[in-house]
Protein backbone atom coordinates (compact mmCIF):
# COMPACT_ATOMS: atom_id res chain seq x y z
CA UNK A 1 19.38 60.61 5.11
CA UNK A 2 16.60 59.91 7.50
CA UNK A 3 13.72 62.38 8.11
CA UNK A 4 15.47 63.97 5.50
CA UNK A 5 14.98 62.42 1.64
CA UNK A 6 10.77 62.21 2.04
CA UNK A 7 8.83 62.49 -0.82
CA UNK A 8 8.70 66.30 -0.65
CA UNK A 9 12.27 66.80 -0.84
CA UNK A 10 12.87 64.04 -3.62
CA UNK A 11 10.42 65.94 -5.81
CA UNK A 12 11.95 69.54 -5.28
CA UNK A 13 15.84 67.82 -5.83
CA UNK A 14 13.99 66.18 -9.41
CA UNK A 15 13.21 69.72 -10.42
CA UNK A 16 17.03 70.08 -10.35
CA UNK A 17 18.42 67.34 -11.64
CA UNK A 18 16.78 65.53 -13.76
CA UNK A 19 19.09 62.23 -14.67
CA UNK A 20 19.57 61.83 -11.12
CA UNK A 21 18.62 58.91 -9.19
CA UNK A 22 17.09 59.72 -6.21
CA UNK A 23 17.24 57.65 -2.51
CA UNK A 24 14.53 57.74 0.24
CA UNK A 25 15.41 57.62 3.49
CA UNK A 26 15.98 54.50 5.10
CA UNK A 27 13.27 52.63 5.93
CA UNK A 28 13.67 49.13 7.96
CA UNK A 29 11.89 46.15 5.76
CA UNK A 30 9.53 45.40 8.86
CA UNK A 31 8.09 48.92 8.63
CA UNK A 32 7.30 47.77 5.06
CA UNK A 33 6.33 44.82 5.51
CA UNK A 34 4.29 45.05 8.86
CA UNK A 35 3.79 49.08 8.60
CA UNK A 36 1.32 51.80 6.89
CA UNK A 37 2.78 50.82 3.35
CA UNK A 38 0.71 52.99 1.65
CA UNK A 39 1.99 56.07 4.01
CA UNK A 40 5.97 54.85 3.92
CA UNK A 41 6.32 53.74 -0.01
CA UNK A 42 3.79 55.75 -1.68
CA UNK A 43 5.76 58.15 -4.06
CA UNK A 44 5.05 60.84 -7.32
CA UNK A 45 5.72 59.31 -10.63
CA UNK A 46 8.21 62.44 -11.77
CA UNK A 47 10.61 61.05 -9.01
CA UNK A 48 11.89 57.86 -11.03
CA UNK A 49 14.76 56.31 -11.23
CA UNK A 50 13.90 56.12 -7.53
CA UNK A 51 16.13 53.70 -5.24
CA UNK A 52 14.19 52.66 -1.89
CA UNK A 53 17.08 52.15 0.84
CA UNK A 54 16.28 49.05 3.20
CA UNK A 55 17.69 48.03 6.51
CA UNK A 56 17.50 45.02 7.85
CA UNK A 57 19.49 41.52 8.60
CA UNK A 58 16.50 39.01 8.00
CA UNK A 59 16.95 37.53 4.85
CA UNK A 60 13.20 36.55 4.41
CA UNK A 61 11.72 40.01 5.96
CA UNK A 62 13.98 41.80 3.41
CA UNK A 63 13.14 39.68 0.54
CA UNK A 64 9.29 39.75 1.24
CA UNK A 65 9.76 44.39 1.52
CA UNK A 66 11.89 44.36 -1.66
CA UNK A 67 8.69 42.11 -3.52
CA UNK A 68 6.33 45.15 -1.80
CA UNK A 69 8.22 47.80 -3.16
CA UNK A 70 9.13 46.37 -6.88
CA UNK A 71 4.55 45.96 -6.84
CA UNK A 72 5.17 50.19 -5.55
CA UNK A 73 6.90 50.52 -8.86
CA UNK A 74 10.62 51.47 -7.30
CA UNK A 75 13.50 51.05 -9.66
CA UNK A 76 16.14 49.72 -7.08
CA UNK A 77 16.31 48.39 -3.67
CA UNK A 78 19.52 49.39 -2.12
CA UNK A 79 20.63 47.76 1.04
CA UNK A 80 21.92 49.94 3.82
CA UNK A 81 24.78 48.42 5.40
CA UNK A 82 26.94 51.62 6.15
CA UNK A 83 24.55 53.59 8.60
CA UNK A 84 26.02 53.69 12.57
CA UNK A 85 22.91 55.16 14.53
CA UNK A 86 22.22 53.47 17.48
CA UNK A 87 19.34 52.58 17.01
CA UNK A 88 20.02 50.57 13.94
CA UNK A 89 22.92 49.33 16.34
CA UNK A 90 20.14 47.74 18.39
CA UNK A 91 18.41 46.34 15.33
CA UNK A 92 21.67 44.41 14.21
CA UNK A 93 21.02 46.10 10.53
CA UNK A 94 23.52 48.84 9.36
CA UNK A 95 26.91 49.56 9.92
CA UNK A 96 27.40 46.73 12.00
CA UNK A 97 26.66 44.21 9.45
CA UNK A 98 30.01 44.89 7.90
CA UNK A 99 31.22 42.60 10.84
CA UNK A 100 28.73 39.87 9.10
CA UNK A 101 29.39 39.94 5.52
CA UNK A 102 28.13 36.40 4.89
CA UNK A 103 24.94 37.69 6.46
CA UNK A 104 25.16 40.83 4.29
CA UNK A 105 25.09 38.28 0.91
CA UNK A 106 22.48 36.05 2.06
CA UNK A 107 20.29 39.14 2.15
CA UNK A 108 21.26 40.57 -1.20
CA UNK A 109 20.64 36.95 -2.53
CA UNK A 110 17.18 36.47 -1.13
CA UNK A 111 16.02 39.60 -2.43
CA UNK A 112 17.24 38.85 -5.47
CA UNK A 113 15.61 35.41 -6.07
CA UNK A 114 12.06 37.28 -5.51
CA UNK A 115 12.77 40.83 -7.91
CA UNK A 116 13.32 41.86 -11.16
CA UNK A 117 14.53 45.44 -10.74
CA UNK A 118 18.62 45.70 -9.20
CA UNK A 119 19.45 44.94 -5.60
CA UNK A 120 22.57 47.19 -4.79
CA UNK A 121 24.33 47.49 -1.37
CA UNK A 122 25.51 51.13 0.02
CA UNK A 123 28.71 50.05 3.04
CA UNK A 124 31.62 52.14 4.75
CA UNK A 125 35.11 50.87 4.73
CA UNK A 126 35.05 49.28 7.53
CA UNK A 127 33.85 49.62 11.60
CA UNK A 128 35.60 50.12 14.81
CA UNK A 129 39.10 48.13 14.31
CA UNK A 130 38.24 46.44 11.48
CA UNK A 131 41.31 47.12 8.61
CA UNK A 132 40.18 48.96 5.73
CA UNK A 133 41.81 47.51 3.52
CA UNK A 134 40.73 43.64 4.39
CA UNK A 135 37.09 44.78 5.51
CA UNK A 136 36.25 46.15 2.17
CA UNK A 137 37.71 43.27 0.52
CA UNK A 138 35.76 40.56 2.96
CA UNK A 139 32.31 42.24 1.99
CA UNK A 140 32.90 42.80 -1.46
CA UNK A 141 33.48 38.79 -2.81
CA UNK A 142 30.27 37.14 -1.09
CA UNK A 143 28.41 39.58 -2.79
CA UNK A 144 29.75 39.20 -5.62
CA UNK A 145 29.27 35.42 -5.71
CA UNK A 146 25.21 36.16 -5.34
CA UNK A 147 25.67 38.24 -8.39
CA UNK A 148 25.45 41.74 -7.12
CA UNK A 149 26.68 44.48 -9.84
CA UNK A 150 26.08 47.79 -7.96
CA UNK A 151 28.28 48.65 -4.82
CA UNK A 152 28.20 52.37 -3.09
CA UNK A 153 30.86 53.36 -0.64
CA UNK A 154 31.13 55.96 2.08
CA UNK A 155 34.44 56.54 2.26
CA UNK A 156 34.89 56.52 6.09
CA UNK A 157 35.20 53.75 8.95
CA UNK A 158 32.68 53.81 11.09
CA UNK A 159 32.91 53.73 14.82
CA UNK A 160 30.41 52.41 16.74
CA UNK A 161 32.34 52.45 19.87
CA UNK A 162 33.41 56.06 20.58
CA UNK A 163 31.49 58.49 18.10
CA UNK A 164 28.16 59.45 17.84
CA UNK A 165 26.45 59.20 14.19
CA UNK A 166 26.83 63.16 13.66
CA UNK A 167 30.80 62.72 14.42
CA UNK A 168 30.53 59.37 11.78
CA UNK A 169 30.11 61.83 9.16
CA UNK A 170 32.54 63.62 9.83
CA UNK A 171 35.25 62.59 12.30
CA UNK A 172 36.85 59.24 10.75
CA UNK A 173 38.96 60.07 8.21
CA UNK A 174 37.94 60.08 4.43
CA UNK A 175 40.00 57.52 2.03
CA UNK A 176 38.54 58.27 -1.44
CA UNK A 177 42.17 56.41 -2.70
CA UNK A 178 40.34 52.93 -1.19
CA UNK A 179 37.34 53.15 -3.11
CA UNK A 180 39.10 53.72 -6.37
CA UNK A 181 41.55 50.59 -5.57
CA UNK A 182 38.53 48.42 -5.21
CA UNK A 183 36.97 49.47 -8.41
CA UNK A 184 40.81 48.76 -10.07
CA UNK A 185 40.49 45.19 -8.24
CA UNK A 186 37.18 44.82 -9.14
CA UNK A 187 36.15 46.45 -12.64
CA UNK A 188 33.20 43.96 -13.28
CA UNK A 189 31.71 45.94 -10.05
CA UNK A 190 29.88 49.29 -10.41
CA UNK A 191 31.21 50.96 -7.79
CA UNK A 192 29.49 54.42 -6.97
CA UNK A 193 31.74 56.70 -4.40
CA UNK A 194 30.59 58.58 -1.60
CA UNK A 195 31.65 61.20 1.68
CA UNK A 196 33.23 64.32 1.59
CA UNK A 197 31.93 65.59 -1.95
CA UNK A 198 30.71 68.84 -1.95
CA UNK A 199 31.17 70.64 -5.70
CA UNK A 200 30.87 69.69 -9.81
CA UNK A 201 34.60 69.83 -9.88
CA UNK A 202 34.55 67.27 -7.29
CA UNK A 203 32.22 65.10 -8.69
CA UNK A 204 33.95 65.04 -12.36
CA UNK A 205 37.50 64.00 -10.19
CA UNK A 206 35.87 61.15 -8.72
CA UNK A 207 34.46 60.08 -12.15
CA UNK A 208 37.85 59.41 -13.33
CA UNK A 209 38.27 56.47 -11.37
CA UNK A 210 34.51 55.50 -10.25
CA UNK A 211 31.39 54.55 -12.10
CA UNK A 212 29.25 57.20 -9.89
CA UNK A 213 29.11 60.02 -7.38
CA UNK A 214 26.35 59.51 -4.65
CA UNK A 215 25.86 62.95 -2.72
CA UNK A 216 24.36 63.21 0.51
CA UNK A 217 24.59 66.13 3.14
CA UNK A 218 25.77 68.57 0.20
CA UNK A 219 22.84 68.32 -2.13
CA UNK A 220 20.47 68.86 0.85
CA UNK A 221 22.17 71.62 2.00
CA UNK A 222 23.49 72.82 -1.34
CA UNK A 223 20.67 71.80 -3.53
CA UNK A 224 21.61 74.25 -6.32
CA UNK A 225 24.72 71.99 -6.34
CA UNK A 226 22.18 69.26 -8.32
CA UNK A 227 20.90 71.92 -10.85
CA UNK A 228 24.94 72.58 -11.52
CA UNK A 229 26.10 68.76 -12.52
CA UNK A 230 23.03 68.45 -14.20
CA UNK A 231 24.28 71.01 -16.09
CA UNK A 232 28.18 70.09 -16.47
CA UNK A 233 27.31 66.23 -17.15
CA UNK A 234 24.18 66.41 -19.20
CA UNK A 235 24.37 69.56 -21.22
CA UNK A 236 21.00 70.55 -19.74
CA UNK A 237 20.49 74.88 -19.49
CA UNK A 238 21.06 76.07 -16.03
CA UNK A 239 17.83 77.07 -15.20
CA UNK A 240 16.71 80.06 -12.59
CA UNK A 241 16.38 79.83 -9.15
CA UNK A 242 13.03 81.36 -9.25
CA UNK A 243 11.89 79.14 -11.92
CA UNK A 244 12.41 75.87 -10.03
CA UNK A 245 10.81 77.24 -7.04
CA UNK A 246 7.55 78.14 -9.12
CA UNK A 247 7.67 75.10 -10.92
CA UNK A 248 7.02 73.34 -7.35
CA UNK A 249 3.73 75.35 -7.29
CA UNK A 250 1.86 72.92 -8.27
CA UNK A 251 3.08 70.10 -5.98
CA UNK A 252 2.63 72.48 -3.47
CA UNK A 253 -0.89 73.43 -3.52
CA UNK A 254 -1.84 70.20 -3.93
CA UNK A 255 0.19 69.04 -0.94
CA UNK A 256 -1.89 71.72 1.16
CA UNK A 257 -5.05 70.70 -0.30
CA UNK A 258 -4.07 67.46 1.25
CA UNK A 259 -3.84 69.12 4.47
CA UNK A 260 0.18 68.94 4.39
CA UNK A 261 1.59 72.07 6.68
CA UNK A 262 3.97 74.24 4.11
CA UNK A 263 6.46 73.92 7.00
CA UNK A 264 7.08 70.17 6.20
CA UNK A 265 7.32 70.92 2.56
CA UNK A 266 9.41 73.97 2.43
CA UNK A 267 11.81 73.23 5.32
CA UNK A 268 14.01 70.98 2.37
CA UNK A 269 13.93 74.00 0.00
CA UNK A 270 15.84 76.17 2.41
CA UNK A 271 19.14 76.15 0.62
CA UNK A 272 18.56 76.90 -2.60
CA UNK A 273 20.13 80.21 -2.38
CA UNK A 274 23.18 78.84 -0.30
CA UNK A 275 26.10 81.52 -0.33
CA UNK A 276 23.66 83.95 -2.88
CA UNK A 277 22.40 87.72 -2.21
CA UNK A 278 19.54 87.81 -0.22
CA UNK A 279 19.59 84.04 0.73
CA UNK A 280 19.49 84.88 4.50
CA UNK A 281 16.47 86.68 4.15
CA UNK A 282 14.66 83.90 1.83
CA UNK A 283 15.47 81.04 4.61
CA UNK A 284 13.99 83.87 7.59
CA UNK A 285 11.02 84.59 5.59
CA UNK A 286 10.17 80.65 5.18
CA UNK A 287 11.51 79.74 8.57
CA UNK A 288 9.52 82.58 10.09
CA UNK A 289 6.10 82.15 8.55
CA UNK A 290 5.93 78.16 7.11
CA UNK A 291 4.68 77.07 10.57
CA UNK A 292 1.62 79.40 10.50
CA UNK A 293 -1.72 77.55 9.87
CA UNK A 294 -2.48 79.75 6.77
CA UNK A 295 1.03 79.66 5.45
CA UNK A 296 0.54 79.10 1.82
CA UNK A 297 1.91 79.50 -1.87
CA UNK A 298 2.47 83.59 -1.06
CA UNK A 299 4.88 83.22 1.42
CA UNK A 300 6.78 81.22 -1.50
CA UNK A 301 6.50 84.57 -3.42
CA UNK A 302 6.95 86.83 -0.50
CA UNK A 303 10.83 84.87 0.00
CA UNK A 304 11.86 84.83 -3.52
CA UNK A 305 11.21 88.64 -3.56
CA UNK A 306 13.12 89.09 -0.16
CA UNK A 307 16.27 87.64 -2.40
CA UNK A 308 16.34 91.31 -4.34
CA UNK A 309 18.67 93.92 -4.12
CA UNK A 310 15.58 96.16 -2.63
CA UNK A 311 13.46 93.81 -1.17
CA UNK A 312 11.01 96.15 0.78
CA UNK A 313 10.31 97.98 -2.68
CA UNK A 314 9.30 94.60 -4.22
CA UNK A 315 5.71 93.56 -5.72
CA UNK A 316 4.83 90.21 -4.26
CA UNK A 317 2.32 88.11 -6.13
């Protein structure tokens, strides 16, 4: 989820689901460890359980960011070996250490030695020609000799011959029946599922035969989707649209009093009323005036009114 799962949007998606734990993007451990830490790791303290997703191959760079971002205060450092963008192609981290799964536990095991909090690992099935079936299998028991306890799974191949990473989310075939296998062959293994899941039915299948759902593209795009299994798993009082939105006031204003653009802030907010009356007309009304140097809490009021039945007869405060 890069450029997507910044602090902004990780505080909006905790308004919705509150027993969720949240990801950042993927950052690569020399950015933390050589970068503007303070700019890359610094994070609000309503966002915990927070997971920081690494990629890298070095076993000491990765084991000297995951010491940086257990002193941050994260709750997990979770180990991206399933993402096929070139450029972490070129950087020998990512998808493409599936082909290196010795590598892959020497990694998990150095940053283990230096941290307290868990060190999980998020893969694919498998990449280019590799079998599914005896790629999943070849990761999974190195890392499980260095003690890890947490595996997530996209349940796709990836191809890094062939496809580009928008047709890797899409375009290999999923095999959700794999995943659920390995947590039969393995049940000492948490093993949290992932691809393809896109509603609270969904997610409560998937439960039946995994310890957790991970959701990417879907709660972005579908963010209400978070406020909906918070409600079916936890019991929790499906709150208002409106009301979440206002509850981000506060965030808000003091994100522009930082001299944050609303643009950057509400562009991850733009599907909360996904396939709802009047949702059109909230997205135009942010996506029209956001950029705007003066764009400020109003417009948040002038959208939310554009969602009524009458929207032109509407007070806006």
């Amino acid at each position: 989820m890069m450029d997507w799962t910044d602090t902004h949007c990780r505080q909006f998606h905790r308004l919705l689901a509150p027993h969720a734990r949240l990801y950042t993007e993927m950052l690569t451990a020399a950015a933390v460890v050589h970068g503007d830490r303070e700019h890359l790791l610094a994070f609000d303290s309503a966002q915990h359980p927070l997971a920081l997703q690494l990629g890298g191959s070095e076993p000491p760079q990765l084991a000297e960011a995951a010491r940086i971002a257990e002193d941050f205060g994260y709750d997990e450092i979770n180990l991206n070996v399933g993402c096929p963008s070139d450029r972490v192609q070129s950087g020998r981290f990512g998808a493409c250490l599936m082909l290196e799964p010795g590598r892959v536990a020497d990694c998990v095991a150095a940053m283990r030695r230096v941290v307290q909090i868990p060190v999980t690992v998020k893969c694919r099935l498998g990449v280019d020609d590799q079998c599914e079936e005896q790629a999943l299998e070849d990761l999974v028991r190195p890392l499980l000799d260095v003690g890890l306890e947490v595996l997530t799974v996209h349940a796709r191949k990836a191809w890094l011959k062939g496809l580009s990473p928008k047709e890797n989310r899409n375009v290999p075939p999923l095999n959700h029946e794999r995943v659920y296998r390995l947590k039969r062959d393995y049940p000492q293994l948490a093993v949290i599922i992932n691809g393809g899941i896109d509603s609270a039915q969904a997610v409560r299948a998937h439960l039946r035969h995994v310890d957790g759902v991970m959701l990417g593209r879907a709660a972005y795009h579908q963010p209400w989707l978070l406020a909906e299994l918070e409600s079916d798993l936890y019991g929790t009082p499906l709150p208002d649209r409106a009301q979440v939105l206002r509850r981000m006031r506060p965030w808000i204003e003091a994100q522009l009093g930082q001299g944050v653009p609303l643009k950057h802030i509400v562009r991850h907010m733009l599907g909360i009323y996904h396939a709802q009356p009047g949702g059109r007309r909230f997205r135009r009304c942010l996506a029209e005036g956001a950029h705007k140097p003066d764009a400020g809490w109003a417009l948040l009021e002038q959208a939310m009114a554009a969602t009524r039945p009458n929207p032109d007869s509407a007070q806006v405060a």
